[in-house]
PDB file of N, CA and C in Angstrom:
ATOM      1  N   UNK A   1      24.209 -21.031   9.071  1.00  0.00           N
ATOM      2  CA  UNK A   1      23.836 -20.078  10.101  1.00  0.00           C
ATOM      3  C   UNK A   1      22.771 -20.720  10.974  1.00  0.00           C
ATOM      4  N   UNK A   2      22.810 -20.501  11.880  1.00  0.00           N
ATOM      5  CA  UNK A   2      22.166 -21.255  13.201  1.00  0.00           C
ATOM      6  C   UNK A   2      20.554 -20.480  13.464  1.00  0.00           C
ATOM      7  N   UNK A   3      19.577 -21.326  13.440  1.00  0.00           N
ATOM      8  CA  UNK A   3      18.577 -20.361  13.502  1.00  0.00           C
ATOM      9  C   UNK A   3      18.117 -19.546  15.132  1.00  0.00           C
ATOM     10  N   UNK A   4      17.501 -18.661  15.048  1.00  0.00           N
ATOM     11  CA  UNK A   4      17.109 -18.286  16.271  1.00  0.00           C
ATOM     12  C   UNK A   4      16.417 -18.754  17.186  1.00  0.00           C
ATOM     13  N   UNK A   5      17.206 -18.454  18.802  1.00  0.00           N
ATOM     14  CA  UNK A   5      15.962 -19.052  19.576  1.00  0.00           C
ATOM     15  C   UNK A   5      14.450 -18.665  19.693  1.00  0.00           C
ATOM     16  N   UNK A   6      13.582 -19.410  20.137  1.00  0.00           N
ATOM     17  CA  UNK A   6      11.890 -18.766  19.897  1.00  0.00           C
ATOM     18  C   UNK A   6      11.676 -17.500  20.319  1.00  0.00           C
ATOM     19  N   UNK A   7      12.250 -17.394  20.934  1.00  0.00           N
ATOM     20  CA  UNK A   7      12.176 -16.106  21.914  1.00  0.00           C
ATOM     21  C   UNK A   7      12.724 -15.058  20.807  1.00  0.00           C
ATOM     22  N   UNK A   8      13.272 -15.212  20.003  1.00  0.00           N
ATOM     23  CA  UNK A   8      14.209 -13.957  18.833  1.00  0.00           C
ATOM     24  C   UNK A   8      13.228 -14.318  17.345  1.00  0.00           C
ATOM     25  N   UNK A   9      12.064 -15.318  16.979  1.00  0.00           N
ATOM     26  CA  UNK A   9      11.648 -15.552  15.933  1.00  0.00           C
ATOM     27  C   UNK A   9      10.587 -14.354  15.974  1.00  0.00           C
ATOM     28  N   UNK A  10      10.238 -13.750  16.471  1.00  0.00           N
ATOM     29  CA  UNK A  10       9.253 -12.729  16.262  1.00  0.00           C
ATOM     30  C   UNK A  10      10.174 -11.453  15.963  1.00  0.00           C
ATOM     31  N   UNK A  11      11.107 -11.128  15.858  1.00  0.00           N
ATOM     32  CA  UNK A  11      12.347 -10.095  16.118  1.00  0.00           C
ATOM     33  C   UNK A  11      12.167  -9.960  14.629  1.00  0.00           C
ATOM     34  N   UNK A  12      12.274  -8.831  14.116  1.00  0.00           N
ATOM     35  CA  UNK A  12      12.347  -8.997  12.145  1.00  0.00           C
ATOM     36  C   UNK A  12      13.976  -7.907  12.402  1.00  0.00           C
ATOM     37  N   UNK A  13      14.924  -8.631  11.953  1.00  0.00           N
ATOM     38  CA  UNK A  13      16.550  -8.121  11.896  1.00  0.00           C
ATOM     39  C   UNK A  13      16.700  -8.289   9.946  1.00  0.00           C
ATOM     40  N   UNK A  14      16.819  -6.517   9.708  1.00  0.00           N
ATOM     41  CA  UNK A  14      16.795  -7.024   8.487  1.00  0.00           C
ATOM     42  C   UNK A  14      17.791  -7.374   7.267  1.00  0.00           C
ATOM     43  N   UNK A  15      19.145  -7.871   8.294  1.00  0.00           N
ATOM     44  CA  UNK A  15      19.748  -8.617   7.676  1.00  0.00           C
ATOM     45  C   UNK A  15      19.478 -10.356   7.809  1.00  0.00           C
ATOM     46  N   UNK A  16      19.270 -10.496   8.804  1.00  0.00           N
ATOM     47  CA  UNK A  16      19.300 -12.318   9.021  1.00  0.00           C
ATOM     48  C   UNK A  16      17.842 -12.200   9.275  1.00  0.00           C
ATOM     49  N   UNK A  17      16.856 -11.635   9.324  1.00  0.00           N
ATOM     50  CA  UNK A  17      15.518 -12.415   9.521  1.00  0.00           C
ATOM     51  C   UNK A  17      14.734 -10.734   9.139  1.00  0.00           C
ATOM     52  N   UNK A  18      14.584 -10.524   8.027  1.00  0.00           N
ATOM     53  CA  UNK A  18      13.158  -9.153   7.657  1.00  0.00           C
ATOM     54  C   UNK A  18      12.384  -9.853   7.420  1.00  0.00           C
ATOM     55  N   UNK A  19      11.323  -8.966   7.737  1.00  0.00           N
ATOM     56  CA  UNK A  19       9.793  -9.465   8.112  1.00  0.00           C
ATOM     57  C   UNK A  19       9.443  -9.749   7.020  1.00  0.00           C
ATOM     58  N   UNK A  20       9.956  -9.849   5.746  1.00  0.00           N
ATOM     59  CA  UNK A  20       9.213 -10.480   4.553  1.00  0.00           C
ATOM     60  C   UNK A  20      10.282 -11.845   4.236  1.00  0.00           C
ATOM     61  N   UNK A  21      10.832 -12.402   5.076  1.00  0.00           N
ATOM     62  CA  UNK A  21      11.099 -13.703   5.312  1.00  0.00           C
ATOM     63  C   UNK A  21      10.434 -14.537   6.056  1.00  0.00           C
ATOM     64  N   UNK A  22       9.831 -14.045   7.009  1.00  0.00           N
ATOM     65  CA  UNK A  22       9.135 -14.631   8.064  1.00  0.00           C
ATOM     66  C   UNK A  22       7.414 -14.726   8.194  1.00  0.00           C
ATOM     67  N   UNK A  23       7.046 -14.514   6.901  1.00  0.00           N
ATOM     68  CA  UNK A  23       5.778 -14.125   6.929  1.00  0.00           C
ATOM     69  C   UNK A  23       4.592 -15.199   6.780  1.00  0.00           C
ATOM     70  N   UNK A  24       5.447 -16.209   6.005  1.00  0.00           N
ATOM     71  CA  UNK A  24       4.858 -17.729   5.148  1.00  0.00           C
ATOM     72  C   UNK A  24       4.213 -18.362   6.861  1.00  0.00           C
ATOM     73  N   UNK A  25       2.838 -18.924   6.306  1.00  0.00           N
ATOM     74  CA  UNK A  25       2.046 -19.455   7.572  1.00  0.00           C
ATOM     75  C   UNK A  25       2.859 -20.826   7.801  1.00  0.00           C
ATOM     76  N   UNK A  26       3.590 -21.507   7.542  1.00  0.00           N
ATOM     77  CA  UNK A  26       4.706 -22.499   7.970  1.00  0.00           C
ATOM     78  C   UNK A  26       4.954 -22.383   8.935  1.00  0.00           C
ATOM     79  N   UNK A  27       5.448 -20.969   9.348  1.00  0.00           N
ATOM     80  CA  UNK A  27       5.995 -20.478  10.372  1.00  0.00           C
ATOM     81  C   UNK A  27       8.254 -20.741   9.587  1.00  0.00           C
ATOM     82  N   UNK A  28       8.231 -21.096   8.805  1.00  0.00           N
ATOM     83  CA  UNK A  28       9.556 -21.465   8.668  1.00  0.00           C
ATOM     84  C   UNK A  28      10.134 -20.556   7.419  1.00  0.00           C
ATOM     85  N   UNK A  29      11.612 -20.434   7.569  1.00  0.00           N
ATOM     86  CA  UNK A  29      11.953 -19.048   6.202  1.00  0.00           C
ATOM     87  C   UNK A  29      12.120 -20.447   5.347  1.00  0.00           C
ATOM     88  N   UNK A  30      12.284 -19.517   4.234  1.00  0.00           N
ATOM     89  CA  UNK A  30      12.507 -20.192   2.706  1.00  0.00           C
ATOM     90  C   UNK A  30      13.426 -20.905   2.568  1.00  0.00           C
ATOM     91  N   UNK A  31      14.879 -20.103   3.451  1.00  0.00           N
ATOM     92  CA  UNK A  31      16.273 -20.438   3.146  1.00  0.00           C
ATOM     93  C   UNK A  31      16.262 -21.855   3.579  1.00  0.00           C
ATOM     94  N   UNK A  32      15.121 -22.376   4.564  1.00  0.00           N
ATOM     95  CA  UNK A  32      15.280 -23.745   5.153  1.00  0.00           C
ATOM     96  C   UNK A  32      15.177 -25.002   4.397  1.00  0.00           C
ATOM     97  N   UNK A  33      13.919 -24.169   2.990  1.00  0.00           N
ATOM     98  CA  UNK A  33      13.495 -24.976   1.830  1.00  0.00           C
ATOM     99  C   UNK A  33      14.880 -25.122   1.109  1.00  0.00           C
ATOM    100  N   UNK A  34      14.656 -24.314   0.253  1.00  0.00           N
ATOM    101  CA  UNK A  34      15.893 -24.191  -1.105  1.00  0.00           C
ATOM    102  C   UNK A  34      17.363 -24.213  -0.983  1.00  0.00           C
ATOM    103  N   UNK A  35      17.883 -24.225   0.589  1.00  0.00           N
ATOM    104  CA  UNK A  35      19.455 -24.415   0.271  1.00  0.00           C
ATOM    105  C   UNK A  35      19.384 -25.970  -0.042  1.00  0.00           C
ATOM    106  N   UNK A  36      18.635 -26.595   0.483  1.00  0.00           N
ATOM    107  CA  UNK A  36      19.010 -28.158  -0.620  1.00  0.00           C
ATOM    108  C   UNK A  36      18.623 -28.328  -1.657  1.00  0.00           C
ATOM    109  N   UNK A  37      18.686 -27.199  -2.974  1.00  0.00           N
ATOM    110  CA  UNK A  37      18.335 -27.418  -4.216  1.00  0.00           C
ATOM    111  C   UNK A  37      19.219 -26.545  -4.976  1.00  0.00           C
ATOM    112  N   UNK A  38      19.286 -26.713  -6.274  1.00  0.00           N
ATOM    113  CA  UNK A  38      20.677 -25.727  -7.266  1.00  0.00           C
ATOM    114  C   UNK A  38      20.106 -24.512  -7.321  1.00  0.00           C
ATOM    115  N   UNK A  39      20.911 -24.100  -7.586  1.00  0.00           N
ATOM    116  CA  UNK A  39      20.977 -22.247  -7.759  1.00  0.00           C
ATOM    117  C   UNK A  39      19.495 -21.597  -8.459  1.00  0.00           C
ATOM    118  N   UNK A  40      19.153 -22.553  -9.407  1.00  0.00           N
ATOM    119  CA  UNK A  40      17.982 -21.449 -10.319  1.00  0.00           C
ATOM    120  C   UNK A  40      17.112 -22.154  -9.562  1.00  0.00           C
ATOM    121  N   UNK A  41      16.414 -23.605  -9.457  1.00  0.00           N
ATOM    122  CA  UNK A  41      15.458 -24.079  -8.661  1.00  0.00           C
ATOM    123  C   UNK A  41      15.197 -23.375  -7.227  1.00  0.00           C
ATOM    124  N   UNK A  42      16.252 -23.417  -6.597  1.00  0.00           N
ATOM    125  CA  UNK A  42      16.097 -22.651  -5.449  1.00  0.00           C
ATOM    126  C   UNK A  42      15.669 -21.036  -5.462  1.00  0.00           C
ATOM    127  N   UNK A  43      15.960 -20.466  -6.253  1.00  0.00           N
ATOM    128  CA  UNK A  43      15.510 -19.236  -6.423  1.00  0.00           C
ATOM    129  C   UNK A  43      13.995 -18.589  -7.099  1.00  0.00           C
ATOM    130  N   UNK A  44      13.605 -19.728  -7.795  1.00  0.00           N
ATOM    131  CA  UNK A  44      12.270 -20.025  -8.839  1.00  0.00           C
ATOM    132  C   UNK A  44      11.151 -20.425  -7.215  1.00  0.00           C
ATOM    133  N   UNK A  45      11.694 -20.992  -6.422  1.00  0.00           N
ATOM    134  CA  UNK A  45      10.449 -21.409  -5.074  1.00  0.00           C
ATOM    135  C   UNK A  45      10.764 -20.357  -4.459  1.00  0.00           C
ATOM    136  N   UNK A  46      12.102 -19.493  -4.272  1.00  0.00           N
ATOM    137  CA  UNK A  46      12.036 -18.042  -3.613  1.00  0.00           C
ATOM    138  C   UNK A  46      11.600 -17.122  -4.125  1.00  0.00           C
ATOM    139  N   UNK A  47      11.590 -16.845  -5.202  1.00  0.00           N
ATOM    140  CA  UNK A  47      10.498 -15.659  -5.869  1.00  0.00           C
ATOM    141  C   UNK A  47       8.925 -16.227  -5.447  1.00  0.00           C
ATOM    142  N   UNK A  48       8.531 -17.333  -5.394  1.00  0.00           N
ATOM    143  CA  UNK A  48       7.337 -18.147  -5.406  1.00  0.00           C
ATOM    144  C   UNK A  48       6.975 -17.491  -4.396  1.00  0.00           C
ATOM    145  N   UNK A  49       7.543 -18.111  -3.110  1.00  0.00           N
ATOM    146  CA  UNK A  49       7.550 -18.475  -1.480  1.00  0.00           C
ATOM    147  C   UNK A  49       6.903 -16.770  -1.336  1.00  0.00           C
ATOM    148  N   UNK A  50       7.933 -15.888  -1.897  1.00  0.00           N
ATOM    149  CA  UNK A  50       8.078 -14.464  -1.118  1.00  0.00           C
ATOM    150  C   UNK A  50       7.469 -13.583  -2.554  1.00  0.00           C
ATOM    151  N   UNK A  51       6.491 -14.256  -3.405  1.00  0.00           N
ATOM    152  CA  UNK A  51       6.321 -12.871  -4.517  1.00  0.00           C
ATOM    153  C   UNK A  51       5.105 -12.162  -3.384  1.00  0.00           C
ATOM    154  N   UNK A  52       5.512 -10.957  -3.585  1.00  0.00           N
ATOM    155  CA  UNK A  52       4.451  -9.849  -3.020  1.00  0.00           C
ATOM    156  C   UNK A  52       4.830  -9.434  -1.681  1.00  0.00           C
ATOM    157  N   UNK A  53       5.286 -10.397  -0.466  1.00  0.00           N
ATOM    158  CA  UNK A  53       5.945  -9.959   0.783  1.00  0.00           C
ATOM    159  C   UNK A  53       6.191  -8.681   1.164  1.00  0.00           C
ATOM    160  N   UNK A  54       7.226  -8.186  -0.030  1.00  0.00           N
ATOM    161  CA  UNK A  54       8.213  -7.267  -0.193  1.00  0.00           C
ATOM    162  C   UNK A  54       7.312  -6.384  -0.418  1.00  0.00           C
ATOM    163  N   UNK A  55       6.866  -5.870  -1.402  1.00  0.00           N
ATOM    164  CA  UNK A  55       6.322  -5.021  -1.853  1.00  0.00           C
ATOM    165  C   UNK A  55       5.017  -5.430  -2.709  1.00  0.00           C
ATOM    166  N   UNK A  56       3.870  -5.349  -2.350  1.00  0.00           N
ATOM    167  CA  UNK A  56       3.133  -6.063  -3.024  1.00  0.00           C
ATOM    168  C   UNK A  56       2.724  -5.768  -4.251  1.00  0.00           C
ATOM    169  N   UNK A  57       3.012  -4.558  -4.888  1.00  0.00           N
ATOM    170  CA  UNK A  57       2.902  -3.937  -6.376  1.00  0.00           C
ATOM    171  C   UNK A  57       3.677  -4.608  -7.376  1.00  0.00           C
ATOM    172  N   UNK A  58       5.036  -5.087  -6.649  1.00  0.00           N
ATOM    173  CA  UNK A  58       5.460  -5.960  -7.430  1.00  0.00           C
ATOM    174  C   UNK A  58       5.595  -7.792  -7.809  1.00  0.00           C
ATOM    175  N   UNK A  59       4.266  -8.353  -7.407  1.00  0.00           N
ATOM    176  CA  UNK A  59       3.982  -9.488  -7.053  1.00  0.00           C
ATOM    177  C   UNK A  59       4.010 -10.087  -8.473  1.00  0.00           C
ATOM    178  N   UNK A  60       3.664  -9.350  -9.212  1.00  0.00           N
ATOM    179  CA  UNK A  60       3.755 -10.441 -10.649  1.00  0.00           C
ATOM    180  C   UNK A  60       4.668 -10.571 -11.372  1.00  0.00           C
ATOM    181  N   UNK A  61       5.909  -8.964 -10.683  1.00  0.00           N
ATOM    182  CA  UNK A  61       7.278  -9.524 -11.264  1.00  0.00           C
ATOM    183  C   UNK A  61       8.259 -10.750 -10.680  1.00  0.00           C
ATOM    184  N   UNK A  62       7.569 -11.129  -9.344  1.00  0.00           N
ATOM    185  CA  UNK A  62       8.491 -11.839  -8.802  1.00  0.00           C
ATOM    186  C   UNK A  62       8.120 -13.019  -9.127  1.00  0.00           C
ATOM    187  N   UNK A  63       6.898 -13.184  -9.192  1.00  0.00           N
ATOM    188  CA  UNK A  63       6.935 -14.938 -10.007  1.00  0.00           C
ATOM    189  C   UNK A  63       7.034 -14.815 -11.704  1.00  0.00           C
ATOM    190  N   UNK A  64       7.056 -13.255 -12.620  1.00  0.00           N
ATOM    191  CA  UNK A  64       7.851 -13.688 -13.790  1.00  0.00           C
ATOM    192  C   UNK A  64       9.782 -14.106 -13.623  1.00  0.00           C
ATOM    193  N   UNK A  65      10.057 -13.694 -12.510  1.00  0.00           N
ATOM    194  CA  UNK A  65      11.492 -13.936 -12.055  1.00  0.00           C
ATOM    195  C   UNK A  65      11.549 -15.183 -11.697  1.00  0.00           C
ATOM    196  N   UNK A  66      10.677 -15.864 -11.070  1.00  0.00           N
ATOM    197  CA  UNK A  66      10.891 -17.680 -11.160  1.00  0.00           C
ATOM    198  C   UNK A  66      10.389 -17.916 -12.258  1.00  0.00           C
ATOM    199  N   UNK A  67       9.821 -17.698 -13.002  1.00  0.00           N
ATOM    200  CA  UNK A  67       9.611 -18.457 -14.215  1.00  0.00           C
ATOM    201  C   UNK A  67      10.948 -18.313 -14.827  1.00  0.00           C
ATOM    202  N   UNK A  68      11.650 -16.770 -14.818  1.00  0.00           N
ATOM    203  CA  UNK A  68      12.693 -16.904 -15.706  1.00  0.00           C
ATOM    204  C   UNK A  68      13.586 -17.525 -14.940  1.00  0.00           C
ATOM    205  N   UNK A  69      14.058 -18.052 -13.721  1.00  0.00           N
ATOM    206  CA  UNK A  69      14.960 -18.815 -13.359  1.00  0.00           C
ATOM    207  C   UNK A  69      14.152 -20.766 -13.825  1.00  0.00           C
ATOM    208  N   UNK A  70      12.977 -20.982 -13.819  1.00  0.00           N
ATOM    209  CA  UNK A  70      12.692 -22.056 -13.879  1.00  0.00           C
ATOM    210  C   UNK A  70      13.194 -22.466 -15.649  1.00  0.00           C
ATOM    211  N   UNK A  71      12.750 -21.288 -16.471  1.00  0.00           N
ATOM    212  CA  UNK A  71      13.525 -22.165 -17.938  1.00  0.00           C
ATOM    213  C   UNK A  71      15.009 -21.793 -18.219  1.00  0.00           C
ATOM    214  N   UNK A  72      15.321 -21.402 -17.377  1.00  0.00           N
ATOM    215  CA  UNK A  72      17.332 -21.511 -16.889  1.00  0.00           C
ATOM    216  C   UNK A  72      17.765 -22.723 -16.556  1.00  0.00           C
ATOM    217  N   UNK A  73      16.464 -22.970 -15.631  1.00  0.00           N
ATOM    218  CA  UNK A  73      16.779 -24.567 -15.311  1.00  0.00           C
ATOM    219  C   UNK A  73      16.309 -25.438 -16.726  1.00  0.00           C
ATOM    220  N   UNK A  74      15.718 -24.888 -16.798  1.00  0.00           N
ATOM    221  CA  UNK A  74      15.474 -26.279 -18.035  1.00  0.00           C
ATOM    222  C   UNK A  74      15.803 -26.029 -19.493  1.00  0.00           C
ATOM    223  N   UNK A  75      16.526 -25.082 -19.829  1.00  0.00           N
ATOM    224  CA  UNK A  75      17.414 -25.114 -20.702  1.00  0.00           C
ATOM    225  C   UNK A  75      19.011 -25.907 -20.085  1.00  0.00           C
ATOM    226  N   UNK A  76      19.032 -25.609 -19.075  1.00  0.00           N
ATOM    227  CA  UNK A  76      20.233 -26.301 -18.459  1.00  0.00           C
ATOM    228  C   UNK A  76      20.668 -27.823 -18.791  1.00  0.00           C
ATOM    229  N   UNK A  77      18.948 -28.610 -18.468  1.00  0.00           N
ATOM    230  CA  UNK A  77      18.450 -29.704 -18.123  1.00  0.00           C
ATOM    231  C   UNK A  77      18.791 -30.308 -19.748  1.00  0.00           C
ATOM    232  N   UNK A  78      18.034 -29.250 -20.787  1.00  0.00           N
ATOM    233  CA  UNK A  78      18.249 -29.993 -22.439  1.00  0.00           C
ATOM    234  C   UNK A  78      19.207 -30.124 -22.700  1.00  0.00           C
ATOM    235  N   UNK A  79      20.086 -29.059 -22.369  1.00  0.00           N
ATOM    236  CA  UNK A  79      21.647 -29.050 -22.440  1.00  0.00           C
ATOM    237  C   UNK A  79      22.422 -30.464 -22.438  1.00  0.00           C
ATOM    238  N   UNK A  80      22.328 -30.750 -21.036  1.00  0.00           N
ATOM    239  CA  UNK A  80      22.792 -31.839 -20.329  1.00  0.00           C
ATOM    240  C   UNK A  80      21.927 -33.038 -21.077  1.00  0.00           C
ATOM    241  N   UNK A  81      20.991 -33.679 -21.025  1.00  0.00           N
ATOM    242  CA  UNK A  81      20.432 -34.698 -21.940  1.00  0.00           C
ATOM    243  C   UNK A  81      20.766 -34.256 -23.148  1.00  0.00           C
ATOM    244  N   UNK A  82      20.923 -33.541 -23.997  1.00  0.00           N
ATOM    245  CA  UNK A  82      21.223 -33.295 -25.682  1.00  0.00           C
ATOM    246  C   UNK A  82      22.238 -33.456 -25.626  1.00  0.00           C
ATOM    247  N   UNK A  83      23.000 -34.436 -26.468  1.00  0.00           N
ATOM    248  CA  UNK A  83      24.299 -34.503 -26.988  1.00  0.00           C
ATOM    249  C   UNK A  83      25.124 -33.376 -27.582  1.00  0.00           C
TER     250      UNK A  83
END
Protein backbone atom coordinates (compact mmCIF):
# COMPACT_ATOMS: atom_id res chain seq x y z
CA UNK A 1 0.00 0.00 0.00
CA UNK A 2 1.36 3.28 -1.10
CA UNK A 3 1.86 5.77 1.61
CA UNK A 4 0.19 9.13 1.76
CA UNK A 5 0.95 12.32 0.32
CA UNK A 6 2.19 15.03 3.13
CA UNK A 7 -0.59 16.84 2.70
CA UNK A 8 -2.98 13.51 3.88
CA UNK A 9 -0.21 12.49 6.85
CA UNK A 10 -1.94 14.58 9.40
CA UNK A 11 -5.51 13.02 8.25
CA UNK A 12 -6.07 10.02 11.03
CA UNK A 13 -8.43 7.47 8.51
CA UNK A 14 -9.14 4.78 10.78
CA UNK A 15 -8.70 2.16 8.58
CA UNK A 16 -5.29 2.95 6.73
CA UNK A 17 -3.83 5.57 9.09
CA UNK A 18 -5.72 5.96 13.08
CA UNK A 19 -4.21 8.27 15.09
CA UNK A 20 -2.65 5.64 17.26
CA UNK A 21 -0.49 4.66 14.28
CA UNK A 22 0.79 7.87 13.69
CA UNK A 23 1.73 9.03 16.94
CA UNK A 24 5.59 7.64 17.34
CA UNK A 25 7.96 10.98 17.26
CA UNK A 26 9.71 9.28 14.00
CA UNK A 27 7.09 10.71 12.39
CA UNK A 28 6.84 7.11 10.51
CA UNK A 29 4.00 4.09 11.17
CA UNK A 30 5.24 0.82 12.45
CA UNK A 31 3.99 -1.09 9.41
CA UNK A 32 7.17 0.61 7.70
CA UNK A 33 9.36 -1.15 10.51
CA UNK A 34 8.07 -4.78 10.85
CA UNK A 35 6.77 -5.83 7.40
CA UNK A 36 10.48 -6.82 6.88
CA UNK A 37 10.46 -9.16 9.78
CA UNK A 38 8.37 -12.72 10.56
CA UNK A 39 5.12 -12.79 11.92
CA UNK A 40 5.81 -12.93 15.88
CA UNK A 41 8.99 -10.50 15.72
CA UNK A 42 7.07 -8.13 13.87
CA UNK A 43 4.27 -8.06 16.12
CA UNK A 44 6.50 -8.17 19.58
CA UNK A 45 8.03 -4.31 18.12
CA UNK A 46 4.16 -3.60 17.35
CA UNK A 47 2.82 -4.14 20.67
CA UNK A 48 6.24 -2.26 21.73
CA UNK A 49 6.01 0.68 19.11
CA UNK A 50 2.09 1.24 19.99
CA UNK A 51 1.68 -0.19 23.86
CA UNK A 52 -0.56 2.54 25.41
CA UNK A 53 -1.46 4.66 22.03
CA UNK A 54 -4.68 2.93 21.99
CA UNK A 55 -5.84 3.06 25.16
CA UNK A 56 -3.54 3.87 27.75
CA UNK A 57 -5.02 1.65 30.70
CA UNK A 58 -4.01 -0.99 28.76
CA UNK A 59 -0.25 -0.33 28.29
CA UNK A 60 1.12 -3.18 30.25
CA UNK A 61 -0.98 -5.62 28.45
CA UNK A 62 0.40 -4.72 25.26
CA UNK A 63 3.97 -5.20 25.95
CA UNK A 64 2.91 -8.57 28.02
CA UNK A 65 1.56 -9.38 24.30
CA UNK A 66 5.13 -8.86 22.82
CA UNK A 67 6.68 -10.63 25.27
CA UNK A 68 4.25 -13.42 24.54
CA UNK A 69 4.88 -13.17 20.82
CA UNK A 70 8.78 -12.71 21.55
CA UNK A 71 9.03 -16.44 23.35
CA UNK A 72 6.87 -17.77 20.25
CA UNK A 73 9.70 -16.63 18.58
CA UNK A 74 12.08 -18.27 20.50
CA UNK A 75 10.58 -21.36 21.15
CA UNK A 76 10.35 -21.42 17.36
CA UNK A 77 14.11 -20.59 17.18
CA UNK A 78 14.95 -23.94 19.80
CA UNK A 79 12.79 -25.81 17.72
CA UNK A 80 14.68 -25.22 14.62
CA UNK A 81 18.39 -25.52 16.21
CA UNK A 82 17.23 -28.75 18.41
CA UNK A 83 17.32 -31.78 16.55
Amino acid sequence: MDRPSSDDETMSDPVDHPAHYTTHPSGIECIQVVEHMNFCRGNAVKYIWRSGEKDSQREIEDLRKAIWYLNREIGRLERVVTP
